[in-house]
C-alpha atoms as a PDB file:
ATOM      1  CA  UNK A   1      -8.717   9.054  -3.367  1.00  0.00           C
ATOM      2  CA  UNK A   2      -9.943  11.200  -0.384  1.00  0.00           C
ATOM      3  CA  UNK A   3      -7.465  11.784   2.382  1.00  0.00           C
ATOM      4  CA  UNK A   4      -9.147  11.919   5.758  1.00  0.00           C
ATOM      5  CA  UNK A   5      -7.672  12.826   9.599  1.00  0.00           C
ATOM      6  CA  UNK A   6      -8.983   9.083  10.617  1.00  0.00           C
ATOM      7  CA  UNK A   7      -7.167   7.355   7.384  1.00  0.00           C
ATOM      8  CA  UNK A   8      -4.571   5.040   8.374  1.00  0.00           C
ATOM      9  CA  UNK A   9      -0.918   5.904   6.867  1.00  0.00           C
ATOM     10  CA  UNK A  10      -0.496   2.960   5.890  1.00  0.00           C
ATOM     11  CA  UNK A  11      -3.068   3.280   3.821  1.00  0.00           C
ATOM     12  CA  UNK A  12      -2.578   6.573   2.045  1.00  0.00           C
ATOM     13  CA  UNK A  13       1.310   5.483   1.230  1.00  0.00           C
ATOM     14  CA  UNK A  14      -0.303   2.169  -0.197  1.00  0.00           C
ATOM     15  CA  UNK A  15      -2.206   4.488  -2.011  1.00  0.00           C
ATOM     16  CA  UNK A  16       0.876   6.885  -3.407  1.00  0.00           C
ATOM     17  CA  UNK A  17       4.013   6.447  -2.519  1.00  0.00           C
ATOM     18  CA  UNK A  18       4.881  10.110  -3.006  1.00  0.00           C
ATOM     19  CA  UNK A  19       2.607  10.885  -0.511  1.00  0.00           C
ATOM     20  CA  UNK A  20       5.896   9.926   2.056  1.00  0.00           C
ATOM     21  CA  UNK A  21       7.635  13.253   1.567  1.00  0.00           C
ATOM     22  CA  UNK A  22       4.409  14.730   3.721  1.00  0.00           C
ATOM     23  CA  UNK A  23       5.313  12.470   6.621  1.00  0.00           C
ATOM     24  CA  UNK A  24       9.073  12.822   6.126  1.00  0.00           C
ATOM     25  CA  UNK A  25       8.658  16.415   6.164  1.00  0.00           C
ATOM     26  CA  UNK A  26       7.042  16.193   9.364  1.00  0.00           C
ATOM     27  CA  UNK A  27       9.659  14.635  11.139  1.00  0.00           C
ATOM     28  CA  UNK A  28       7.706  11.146  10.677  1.00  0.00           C
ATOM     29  CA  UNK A  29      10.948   8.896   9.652  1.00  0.00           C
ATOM     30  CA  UNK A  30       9.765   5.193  10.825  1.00  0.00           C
ATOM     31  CA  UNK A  31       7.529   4.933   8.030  1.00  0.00           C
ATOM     32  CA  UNK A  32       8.697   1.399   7.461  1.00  0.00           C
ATOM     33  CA  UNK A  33       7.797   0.700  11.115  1.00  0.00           C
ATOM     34  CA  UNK A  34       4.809  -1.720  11.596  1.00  0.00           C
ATOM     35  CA  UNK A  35       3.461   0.750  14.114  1.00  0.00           C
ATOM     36  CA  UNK A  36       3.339   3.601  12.238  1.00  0.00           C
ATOM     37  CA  UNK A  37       2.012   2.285   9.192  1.00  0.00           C
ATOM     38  CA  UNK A  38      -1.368   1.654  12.215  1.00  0.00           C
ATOM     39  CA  UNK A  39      -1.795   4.869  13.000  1.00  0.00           C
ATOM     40  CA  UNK A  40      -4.263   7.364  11.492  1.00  0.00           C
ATOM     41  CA  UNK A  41      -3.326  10.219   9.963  1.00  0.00           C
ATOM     42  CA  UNK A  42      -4.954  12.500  12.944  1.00  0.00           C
ATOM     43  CA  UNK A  43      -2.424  10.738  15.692  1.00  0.00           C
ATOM     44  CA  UNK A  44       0.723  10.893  13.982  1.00  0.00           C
ATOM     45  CA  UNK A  45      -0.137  14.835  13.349  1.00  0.00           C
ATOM     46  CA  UNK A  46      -0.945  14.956  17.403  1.00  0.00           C
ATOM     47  CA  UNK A  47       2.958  13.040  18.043  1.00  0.00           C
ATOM     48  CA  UNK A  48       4.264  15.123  15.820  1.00  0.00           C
ATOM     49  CA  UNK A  49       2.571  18.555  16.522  1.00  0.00           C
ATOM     50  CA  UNK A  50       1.172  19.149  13.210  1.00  0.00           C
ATOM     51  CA  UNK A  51      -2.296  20.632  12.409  1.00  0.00           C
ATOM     52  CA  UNK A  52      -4.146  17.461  10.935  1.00  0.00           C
ATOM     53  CA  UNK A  53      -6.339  20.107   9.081  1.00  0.00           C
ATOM     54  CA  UNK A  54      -3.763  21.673   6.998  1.00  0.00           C
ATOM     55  CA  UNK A  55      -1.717  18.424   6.277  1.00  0.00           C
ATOM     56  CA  UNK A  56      -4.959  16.663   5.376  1.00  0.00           C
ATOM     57  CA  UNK A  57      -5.551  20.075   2.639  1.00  0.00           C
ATOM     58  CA  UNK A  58      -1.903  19.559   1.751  1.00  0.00           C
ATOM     59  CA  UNK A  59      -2.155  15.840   1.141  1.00  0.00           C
ATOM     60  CA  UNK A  60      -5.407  16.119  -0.699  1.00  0.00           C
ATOM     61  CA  UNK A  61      -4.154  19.093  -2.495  1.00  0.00           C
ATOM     62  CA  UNK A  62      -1.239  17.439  -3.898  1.00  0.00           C
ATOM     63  CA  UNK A  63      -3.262  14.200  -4.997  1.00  0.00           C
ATOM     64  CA  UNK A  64      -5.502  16.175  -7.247  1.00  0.00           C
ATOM     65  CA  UNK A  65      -2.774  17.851  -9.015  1.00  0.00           C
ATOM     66  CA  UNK A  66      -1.558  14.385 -10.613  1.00  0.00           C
END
């Protein structure tokens, strides 16, 4: 799996679990929350004032290495 800014997080977690720690680590902690799980990737980052670039390289990044 590709990660992408306009992939819903709901999504990519369905995809990997593990993949949590990256929103955690943003300061994303409603992951449970029906809402959140909506949003793309790219809108959370916005919220949340993280570069959707980079966390889309650091997602990807991390998938390939399993």
């Amino acid at each position: 799996m590709t990660v992408t800014k306009d992939m819903l997080i709901g999504d990519i977690l369905d995809a990997d679990r593990e993949t949590a720690q990256f929103f955690l680590n943003m300061g994303m902690h409603c992951l449970g929350c029906p809402s959140a799980r909506g949003e793309t990737l790219e809108m959370a980052c916005a919220v949340h004032g993280v570069d959707v670039d980079e966390m889309v390289e650091e997602i990807n990044t991390f998938l390939a290495s399993k």
